[in-house]
PDB file of N, CA and C in Angstrom:
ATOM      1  N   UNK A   1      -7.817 -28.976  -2.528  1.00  0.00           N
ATOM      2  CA  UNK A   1      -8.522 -27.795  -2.996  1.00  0.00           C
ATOM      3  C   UNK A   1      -7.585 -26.601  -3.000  1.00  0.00           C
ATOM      4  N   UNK A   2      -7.531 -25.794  -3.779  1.00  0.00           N
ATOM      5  CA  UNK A   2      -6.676 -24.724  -4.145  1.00  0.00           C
ATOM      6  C   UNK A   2      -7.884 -23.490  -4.079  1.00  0.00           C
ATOM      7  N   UNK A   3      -8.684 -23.901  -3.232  1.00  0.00           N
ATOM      8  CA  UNK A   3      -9.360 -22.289  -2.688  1.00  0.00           C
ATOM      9  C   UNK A   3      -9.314 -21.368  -1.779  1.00  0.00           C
ATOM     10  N   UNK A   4      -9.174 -20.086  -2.312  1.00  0.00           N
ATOM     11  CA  UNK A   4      -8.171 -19.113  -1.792  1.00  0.00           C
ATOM     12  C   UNK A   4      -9.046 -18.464  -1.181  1.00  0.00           C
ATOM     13  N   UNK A   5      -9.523 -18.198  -0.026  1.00  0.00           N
ATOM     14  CA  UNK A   5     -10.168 -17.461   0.823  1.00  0.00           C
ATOM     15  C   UNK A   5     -10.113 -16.455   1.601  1.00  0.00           C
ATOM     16  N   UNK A   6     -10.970 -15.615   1.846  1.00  0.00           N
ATOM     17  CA  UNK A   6     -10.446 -14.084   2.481  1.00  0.00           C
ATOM     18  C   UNK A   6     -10.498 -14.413   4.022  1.00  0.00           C
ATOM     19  N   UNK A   7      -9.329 -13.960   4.301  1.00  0.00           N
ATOM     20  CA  UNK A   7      -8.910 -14.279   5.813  1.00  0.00           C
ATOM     21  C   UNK A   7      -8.745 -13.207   6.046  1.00  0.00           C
ATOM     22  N   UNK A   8      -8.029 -13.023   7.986  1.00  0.00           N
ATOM     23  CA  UNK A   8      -7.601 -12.055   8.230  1.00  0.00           C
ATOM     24  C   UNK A   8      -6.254 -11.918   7.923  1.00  0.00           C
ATOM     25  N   UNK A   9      -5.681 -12.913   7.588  1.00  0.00           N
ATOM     26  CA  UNK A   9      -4.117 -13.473   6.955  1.00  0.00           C
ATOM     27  C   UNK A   9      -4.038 -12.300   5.343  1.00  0.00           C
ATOM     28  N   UNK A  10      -4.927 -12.375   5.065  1.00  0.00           N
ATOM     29  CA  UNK A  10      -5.072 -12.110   3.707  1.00  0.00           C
ATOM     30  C   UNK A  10      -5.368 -10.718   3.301  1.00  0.00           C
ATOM     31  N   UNK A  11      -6.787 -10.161   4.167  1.00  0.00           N
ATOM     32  CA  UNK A  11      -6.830  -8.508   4.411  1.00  0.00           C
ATOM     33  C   UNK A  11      -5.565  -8.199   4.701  1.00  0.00           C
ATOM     34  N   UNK A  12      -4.805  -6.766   3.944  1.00  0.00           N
ATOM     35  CA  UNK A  12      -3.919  -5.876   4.436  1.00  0.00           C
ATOM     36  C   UNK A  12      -4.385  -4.941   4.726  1.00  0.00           C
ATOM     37  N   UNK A  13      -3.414  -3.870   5.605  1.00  0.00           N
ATOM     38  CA  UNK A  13      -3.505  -2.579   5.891  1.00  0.00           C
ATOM     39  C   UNK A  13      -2.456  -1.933   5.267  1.00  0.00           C
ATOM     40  N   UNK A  14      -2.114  -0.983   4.566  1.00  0.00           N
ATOM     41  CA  UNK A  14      -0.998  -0.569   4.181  1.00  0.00           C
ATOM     42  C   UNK A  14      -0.824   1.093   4.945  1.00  0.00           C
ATOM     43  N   UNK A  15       0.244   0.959   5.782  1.00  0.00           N
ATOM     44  CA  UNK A  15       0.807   2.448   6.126  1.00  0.00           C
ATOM     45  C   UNK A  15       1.397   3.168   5.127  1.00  0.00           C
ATOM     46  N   UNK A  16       1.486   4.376   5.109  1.00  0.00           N
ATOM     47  CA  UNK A  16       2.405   5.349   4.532  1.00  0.00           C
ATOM     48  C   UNK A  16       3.159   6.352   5.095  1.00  0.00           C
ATOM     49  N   UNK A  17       3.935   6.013   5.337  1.00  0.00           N
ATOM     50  CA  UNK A  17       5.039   7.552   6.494  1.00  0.00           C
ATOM     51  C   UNK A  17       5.719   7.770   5.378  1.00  0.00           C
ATOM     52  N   UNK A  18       5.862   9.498   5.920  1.00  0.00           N
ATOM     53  CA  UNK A  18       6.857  10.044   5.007  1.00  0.00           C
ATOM     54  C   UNK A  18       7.202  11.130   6.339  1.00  0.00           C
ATOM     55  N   UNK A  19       8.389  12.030   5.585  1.00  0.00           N
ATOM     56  CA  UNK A  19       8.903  13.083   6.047  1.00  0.00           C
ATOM     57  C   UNK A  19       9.769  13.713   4.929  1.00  0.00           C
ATOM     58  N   UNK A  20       9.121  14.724   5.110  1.00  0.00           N
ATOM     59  CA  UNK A  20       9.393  15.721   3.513  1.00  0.00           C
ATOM     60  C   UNK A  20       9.863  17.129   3.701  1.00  0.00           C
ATOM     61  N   UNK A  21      11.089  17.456   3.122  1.00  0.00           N
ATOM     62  CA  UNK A  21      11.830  18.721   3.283  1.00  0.00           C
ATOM     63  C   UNK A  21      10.189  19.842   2.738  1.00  0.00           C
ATOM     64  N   UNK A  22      10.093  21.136   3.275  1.00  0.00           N
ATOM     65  CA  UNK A  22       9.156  21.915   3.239  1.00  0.00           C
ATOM     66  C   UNK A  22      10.148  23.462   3.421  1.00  0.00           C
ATOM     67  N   UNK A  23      11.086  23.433   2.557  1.00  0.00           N
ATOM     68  CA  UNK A  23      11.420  24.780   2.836  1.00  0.00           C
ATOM     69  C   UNK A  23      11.512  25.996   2.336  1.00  0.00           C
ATOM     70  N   UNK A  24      11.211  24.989   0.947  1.00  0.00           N
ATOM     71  CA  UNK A  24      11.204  26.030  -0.517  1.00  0.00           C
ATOM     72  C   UNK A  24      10.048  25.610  -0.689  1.00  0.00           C
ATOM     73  N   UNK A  25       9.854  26.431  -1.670  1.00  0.00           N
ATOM     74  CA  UNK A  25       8.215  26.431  -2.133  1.00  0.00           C
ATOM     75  C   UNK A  25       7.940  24.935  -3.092  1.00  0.00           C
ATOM     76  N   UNK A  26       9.031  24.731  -3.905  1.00  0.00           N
ATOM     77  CA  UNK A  26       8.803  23.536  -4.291  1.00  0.00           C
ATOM     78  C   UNK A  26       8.822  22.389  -3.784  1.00  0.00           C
ATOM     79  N   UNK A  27       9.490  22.634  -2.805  1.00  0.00           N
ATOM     80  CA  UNK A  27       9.579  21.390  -1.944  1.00  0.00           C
ATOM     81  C   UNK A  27       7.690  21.301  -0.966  1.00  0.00           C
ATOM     82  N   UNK A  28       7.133  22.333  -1.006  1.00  0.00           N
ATOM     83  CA  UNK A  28       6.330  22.339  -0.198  1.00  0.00           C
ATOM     84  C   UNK A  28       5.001  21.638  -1.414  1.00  0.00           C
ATOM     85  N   UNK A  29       5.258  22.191  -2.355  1.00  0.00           N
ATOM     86  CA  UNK A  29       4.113  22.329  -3.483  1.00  0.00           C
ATOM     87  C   UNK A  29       4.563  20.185  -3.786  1.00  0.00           C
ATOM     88  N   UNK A  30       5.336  19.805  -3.975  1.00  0.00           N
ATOM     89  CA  UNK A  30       5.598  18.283  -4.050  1.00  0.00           C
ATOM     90  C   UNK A  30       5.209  17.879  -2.728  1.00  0.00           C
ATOM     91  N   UNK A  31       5.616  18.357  -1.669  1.00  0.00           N
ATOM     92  CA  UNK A  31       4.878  17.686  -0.622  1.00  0.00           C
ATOM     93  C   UNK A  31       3.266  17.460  -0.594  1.00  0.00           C
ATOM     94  N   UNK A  32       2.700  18.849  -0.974  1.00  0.00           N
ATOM     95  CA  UNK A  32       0.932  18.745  -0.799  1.00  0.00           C
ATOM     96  C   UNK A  32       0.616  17.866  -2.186  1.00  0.00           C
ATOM     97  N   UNK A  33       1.482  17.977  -3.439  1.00  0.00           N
ATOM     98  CA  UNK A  33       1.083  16.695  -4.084  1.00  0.00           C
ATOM     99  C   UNK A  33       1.180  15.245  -3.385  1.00  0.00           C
ATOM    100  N   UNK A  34       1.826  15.475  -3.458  1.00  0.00           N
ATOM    101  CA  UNK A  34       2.334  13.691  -2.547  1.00  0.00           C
ATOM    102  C   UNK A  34       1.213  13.402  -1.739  1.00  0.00           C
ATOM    103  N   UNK A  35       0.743  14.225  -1.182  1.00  0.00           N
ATOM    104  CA  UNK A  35      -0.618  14.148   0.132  1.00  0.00           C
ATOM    105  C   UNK A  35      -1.644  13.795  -0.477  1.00  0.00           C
ATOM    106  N   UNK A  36      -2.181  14.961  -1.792  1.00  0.00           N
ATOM    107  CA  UNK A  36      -3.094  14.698  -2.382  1.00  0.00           C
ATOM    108  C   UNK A  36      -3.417  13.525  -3.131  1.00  0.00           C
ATOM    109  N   UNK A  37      -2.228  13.142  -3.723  1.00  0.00           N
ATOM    110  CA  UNK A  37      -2.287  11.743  -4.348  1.00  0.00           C
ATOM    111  C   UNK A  37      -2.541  10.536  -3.324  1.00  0.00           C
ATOM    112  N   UNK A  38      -1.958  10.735  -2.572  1.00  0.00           N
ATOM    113  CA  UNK A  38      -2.540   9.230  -1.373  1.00  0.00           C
ATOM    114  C   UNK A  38      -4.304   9.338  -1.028  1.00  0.00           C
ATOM    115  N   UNK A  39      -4.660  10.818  -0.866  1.00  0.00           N
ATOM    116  CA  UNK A  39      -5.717  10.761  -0.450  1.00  0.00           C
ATOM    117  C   UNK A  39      -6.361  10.254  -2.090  1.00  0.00           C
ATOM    118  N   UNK A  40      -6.367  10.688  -2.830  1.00  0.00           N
ATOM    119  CA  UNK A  40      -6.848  10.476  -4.552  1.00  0.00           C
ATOM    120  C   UNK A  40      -6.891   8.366  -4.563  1.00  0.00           C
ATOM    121  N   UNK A  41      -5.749   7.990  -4.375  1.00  0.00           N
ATOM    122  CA  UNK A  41      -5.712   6.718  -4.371  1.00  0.00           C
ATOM    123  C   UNK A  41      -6.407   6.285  -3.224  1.00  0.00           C
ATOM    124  N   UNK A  42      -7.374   6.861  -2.442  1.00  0.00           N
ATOM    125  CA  UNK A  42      -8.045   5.706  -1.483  1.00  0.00           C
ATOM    126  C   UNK A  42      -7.262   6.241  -0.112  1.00  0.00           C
ATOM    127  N   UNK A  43      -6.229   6.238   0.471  1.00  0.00           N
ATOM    128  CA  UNK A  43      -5.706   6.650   1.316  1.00  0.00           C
ATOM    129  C   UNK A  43      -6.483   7.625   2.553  1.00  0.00           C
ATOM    130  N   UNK A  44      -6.056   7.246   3.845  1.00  0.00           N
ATOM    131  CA  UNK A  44      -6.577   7.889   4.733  1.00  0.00           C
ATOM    132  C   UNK A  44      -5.691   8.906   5.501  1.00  0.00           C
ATOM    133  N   UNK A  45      -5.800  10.352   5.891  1.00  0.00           N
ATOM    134  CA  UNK A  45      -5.247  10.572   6.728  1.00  0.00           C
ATOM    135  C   UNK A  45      -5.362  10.225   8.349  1.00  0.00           C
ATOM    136  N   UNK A  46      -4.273   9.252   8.962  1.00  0.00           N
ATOM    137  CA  UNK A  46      -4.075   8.857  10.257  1.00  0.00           C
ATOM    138  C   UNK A  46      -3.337  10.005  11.319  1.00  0.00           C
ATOM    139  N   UNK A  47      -2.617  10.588  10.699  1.00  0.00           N
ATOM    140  CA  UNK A  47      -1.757  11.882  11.618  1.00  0.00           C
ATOM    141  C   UNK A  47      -1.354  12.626  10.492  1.00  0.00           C
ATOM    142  N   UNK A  48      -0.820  13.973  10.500  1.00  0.00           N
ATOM    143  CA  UNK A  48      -0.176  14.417   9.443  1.00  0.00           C
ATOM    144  C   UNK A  48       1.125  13.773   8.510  1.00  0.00           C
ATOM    145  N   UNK A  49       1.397  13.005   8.675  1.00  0.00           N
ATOM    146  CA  UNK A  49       2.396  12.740   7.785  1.00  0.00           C
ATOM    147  C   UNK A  49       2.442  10.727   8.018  1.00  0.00           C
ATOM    148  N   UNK A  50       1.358  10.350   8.387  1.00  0.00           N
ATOM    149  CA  UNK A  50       0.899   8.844   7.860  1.00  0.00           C
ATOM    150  C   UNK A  50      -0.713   9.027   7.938  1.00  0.00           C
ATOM    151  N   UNK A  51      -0.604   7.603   6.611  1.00  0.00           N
ATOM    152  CA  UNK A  51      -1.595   7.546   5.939  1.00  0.00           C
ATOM    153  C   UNK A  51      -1.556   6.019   5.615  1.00  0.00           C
ATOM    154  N   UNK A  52      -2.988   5.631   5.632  1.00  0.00           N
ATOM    155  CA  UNK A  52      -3.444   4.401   6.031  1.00  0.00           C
ATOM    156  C   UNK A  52      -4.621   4.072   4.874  1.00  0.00           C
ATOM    157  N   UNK A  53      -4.462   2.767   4.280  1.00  0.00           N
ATOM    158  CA  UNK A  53      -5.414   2.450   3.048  1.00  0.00           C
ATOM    159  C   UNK A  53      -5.547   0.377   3.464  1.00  0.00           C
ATOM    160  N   UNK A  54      -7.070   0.222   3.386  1.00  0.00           N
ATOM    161  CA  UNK A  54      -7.085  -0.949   3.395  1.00  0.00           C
ATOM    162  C   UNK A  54      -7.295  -1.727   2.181  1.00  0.00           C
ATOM    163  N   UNK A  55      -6.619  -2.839   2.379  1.00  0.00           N
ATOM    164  CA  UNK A  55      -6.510  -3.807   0.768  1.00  0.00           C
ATOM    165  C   UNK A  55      -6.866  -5.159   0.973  1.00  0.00           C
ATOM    166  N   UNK A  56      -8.181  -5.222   0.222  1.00  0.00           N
ATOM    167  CA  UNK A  56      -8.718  -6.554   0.584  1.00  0.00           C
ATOM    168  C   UNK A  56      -7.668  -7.970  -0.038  1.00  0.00           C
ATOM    169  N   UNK A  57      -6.668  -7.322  -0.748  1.00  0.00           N
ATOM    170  CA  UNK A  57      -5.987  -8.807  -0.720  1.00  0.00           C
ATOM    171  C   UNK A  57      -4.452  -8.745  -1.014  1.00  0.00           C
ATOM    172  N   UNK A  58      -3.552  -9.086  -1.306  1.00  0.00           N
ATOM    173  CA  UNK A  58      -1.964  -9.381  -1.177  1.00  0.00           C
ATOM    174  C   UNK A  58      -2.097  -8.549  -2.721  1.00  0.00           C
ATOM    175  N   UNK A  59      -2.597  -8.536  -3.425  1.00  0.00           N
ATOM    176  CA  UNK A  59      -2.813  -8.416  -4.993  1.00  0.00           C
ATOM    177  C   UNK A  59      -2.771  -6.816  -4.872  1.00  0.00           C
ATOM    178  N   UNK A  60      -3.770  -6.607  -4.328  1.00  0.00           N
ATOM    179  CA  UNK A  60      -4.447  -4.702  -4.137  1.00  0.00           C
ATOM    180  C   UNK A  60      -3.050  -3.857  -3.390  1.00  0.00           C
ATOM    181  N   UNK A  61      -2.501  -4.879  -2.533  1.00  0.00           N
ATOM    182  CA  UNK A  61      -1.686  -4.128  -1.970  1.00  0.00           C
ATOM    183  C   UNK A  61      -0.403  -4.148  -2.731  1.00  0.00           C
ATOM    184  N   UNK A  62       0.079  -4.772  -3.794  1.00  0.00           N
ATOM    185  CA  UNK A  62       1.056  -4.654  -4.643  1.00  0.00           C
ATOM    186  C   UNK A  62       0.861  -3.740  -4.880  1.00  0.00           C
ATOM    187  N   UNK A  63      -0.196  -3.200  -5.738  1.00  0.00           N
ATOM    188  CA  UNK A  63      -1.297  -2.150  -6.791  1.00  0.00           C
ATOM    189  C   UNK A  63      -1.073  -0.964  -6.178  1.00  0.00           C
ATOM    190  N   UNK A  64      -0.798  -1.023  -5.039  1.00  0.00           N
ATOM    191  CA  UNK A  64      -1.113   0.697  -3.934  1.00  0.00           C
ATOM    192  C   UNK A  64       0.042   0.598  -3.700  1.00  0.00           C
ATOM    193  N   UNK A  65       1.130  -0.338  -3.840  1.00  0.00           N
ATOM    194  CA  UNK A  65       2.730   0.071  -2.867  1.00  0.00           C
ATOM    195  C   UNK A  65       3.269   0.620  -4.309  1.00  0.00           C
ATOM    196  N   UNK A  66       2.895  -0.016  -5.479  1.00  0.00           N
ATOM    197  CA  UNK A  66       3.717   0.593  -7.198  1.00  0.00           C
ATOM    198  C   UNK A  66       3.127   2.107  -7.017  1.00  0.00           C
ATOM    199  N   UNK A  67       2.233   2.312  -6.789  1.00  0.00           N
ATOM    200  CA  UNK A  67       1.547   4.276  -7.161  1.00  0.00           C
ATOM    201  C   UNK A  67       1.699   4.316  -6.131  1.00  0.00           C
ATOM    202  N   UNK A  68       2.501   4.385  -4.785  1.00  0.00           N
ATOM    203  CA  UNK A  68       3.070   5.072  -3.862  1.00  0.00           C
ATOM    204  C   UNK A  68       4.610   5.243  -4.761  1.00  0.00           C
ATOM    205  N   UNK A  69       5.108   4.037  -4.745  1.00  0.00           N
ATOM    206  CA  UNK A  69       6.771   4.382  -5.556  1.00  0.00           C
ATOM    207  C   UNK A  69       6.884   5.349  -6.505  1.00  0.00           C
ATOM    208  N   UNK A  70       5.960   5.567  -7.371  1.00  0.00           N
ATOM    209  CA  UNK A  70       5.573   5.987  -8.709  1.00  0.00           C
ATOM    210  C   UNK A  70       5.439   7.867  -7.973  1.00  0.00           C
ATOM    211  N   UNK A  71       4.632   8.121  -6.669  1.00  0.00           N
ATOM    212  CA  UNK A  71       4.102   9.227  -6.256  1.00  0.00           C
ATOM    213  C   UNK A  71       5.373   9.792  -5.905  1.00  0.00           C
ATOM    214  N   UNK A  72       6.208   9.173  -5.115  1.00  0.00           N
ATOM    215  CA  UNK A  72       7.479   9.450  -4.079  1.00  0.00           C
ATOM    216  C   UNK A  72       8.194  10.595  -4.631  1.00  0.00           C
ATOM    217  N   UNK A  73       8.040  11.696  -3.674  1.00  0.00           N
ATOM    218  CA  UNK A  73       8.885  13.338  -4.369  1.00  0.00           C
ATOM    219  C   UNK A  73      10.257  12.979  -4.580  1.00  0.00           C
ATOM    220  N   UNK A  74      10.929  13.648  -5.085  1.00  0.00           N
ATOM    221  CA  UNK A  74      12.360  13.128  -5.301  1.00  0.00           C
ATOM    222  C   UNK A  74      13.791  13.617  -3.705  1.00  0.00           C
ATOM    223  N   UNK A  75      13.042  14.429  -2.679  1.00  0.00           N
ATOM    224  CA  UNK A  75      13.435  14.554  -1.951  1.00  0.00           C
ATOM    225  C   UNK A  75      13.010  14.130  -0.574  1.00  0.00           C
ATOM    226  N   UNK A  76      13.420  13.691   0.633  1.00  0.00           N
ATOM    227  CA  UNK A  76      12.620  13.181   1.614  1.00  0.00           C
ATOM    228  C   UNK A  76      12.627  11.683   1.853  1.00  0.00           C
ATOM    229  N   UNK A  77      12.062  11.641   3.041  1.00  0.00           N
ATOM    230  CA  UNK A  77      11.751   9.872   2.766  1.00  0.00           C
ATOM    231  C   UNK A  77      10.363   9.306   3.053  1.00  0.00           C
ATOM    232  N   UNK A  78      10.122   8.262   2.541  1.00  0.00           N
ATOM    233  CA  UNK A  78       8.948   7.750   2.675  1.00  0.00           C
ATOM    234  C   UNK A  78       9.027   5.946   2.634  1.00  0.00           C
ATOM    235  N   UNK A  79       8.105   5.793   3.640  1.00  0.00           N
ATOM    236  CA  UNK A  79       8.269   3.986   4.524  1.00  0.00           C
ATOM    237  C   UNK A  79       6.855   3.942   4.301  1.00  0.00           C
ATOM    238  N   UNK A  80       6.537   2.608   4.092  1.00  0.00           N
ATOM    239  CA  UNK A  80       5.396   2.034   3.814  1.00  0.00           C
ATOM    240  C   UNK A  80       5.764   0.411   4.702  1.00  0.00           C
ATOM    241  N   UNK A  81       4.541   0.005   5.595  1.00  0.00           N
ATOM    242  CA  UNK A  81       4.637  -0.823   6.159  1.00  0.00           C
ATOM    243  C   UNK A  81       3.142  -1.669   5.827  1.00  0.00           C
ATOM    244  N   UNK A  82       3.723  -3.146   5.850  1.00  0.00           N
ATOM    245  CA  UNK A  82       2.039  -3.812   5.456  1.00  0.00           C
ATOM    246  C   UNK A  82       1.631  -4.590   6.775  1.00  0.00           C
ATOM    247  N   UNK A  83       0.422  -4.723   7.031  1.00  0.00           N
ATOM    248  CA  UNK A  83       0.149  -5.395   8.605  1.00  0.00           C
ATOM    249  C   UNK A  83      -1.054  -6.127   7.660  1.00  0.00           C
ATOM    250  N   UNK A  84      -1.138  -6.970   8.526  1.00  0.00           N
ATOM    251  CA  UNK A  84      -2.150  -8.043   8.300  1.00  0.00           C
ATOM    252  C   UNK A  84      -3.101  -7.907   8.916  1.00  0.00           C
ATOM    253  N   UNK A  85      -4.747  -7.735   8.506  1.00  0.00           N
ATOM    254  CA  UNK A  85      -6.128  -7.639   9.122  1.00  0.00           C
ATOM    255  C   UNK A  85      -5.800  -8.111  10.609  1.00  0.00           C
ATOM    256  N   UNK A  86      -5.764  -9.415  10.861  1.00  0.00           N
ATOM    257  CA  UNK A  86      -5.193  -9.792  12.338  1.00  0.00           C
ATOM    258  C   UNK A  86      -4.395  -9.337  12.989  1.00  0.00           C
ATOM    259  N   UNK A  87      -3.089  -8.485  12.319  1.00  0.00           N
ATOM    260  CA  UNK A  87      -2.436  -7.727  13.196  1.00  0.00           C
ATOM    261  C   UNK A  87      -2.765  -6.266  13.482  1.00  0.00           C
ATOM    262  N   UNK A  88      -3.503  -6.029  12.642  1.00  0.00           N
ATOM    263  CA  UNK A  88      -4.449  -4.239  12.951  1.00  0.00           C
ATOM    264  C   UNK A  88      -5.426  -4.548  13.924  1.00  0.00           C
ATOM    265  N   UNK A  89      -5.682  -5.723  13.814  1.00  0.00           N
ATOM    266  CA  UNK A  89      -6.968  -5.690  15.052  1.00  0.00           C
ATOM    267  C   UNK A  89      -6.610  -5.998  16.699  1.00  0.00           C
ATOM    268  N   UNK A  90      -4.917  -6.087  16.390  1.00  0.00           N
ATOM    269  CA  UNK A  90      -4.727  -5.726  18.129  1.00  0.00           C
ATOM    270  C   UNK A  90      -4.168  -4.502  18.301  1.00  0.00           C
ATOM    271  N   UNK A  91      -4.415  -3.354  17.763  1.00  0.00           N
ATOM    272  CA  UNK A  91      -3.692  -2.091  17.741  1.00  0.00           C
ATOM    273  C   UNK A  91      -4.665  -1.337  19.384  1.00  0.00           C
ATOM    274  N   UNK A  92      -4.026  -1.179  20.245  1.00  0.00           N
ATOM    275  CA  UNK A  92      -4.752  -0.076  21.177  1.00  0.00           C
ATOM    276  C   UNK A  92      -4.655   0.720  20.913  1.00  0.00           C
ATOM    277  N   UNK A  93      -5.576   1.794  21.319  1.00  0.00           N
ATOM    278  CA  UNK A  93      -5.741   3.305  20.593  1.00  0.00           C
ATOM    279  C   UNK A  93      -6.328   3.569  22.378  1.00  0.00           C
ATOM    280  N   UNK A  94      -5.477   4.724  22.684  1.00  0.00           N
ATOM    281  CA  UNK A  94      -6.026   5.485  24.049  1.00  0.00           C
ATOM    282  C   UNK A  94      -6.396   6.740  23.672  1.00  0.00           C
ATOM    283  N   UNK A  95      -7.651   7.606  23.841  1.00  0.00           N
ATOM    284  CA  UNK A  95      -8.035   9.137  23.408  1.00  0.00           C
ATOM    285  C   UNK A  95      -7.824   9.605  24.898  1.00  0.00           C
ATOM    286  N   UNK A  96      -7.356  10.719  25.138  1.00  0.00           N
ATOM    287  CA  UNK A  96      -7.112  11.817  26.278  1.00  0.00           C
ATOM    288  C   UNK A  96      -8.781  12.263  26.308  1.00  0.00           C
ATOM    289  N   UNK A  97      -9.087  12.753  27.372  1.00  0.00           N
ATOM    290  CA  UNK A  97     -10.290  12.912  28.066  1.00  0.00           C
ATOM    291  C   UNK A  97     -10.496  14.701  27.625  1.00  0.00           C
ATOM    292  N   UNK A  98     -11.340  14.711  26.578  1.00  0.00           N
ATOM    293  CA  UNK A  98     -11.471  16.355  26.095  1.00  0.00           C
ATOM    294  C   UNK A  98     -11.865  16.978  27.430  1.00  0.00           C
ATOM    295  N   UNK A  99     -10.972  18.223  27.202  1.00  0.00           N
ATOM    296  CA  UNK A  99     -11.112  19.135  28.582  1.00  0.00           C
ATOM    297  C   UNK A  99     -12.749  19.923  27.998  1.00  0.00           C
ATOM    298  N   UNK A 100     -13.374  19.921  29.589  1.00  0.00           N
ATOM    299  CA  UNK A 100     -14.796  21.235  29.248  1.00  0.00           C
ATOM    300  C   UNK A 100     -14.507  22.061  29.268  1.00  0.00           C
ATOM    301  N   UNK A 101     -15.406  23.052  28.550  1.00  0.00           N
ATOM    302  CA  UNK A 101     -14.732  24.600  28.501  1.00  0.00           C
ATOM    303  C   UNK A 101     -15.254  25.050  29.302  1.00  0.00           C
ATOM    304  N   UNK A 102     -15.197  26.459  30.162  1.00  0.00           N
ATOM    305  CA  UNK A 102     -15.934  26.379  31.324  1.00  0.00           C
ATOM    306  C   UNK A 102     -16.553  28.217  30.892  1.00  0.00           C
ATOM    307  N   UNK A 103     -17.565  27.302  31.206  1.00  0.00           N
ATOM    308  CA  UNK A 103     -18.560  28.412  30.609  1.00  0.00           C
ATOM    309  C   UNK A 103     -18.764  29.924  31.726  1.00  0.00           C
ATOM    310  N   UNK A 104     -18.043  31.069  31.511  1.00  0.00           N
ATOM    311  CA  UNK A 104     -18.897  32.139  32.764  1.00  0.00           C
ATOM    312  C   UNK A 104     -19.914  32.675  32.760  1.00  0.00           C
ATOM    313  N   UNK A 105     -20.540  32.352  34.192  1.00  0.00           N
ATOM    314  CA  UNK A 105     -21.990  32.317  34.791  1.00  0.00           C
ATOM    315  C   UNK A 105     -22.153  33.826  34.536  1.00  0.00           C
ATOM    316  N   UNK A 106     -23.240  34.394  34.311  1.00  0.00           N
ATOM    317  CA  UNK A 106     -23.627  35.595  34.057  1.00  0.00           C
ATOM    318  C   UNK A 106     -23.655  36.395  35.849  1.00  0.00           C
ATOM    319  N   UNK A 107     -22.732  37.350  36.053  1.00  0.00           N
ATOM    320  CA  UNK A 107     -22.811  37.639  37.514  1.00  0.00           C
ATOM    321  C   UNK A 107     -24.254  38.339  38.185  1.00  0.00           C
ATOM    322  N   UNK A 108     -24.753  38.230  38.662  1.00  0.00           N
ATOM    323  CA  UNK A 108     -25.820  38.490  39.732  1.00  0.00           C
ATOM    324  C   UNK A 108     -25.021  40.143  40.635  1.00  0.00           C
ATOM    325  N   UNK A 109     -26.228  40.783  39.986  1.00  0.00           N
ATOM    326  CA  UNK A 109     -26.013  42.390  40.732  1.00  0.00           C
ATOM    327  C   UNK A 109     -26.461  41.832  42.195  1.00  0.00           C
ATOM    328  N   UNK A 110     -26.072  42.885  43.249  1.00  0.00           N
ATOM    329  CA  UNK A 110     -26.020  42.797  44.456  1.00  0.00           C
ATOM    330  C   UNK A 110     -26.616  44.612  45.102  1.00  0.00           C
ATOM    331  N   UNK A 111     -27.541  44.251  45.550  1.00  0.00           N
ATOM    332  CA  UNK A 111     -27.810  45.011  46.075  1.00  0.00           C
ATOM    333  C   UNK A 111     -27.730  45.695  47.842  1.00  0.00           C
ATOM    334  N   UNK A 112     -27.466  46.485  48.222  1.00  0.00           N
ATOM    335  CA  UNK A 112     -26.745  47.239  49.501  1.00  0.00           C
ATOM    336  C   UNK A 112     -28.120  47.603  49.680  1.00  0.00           C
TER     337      UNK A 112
END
């Protein structure tokens, strides 16, 4: 049988890192394109400067790595990494414990 089934082998994740000169205005104005276009194509922002899109198959993720190449400013660099459904699903993620804000108690007059 030659039936091709959706695995976790088969789901991708596709990263997008970049790091982009921002010093001139054009360089800044190609950077927020570059951003906008990942988010436009499906793309998630993960931190400021990676971005994360899932692709249900080896096919989709060709499709999204060509219009990343195609997006790429002409200055800077940019890495794209592919992980496999099974390998995203051992990723640990630790969140820091949000600090409370501490609210001041309204003071109590005192009387003599």
């Amino acid at each position: 049988m030659s039936e091709s089934r959706i695995n976790a082998y088969n789901i991708m994740w596709l990263f997008v890192f970049f790091d982009l000169p921002v010093t001139t205005k054009k360089e800044r104005k190609e950077a927020a394109t570059f951003r906008k276009n990942l988010l436009k194509d499906g793309f998630t922002m993960l931190q400021y400067s990676v971005y994360i899109r899932h692709c249900a198959s080896i096919q989709s993720r060709d499709v999204h790595m060509k219009r990343v190449k195609i997006m790429v400013p002409g200055t800077g660099q940019v890495s794209m990494l592919c992980v496999t459904d099974k390998q995203y699903s051992e990723i640990v993620n630790f969140w820091g414990v949000e600090k409370k804000k501490i609210v001041p108690q309204p003071r109590q007059l005192e009387f003599f």
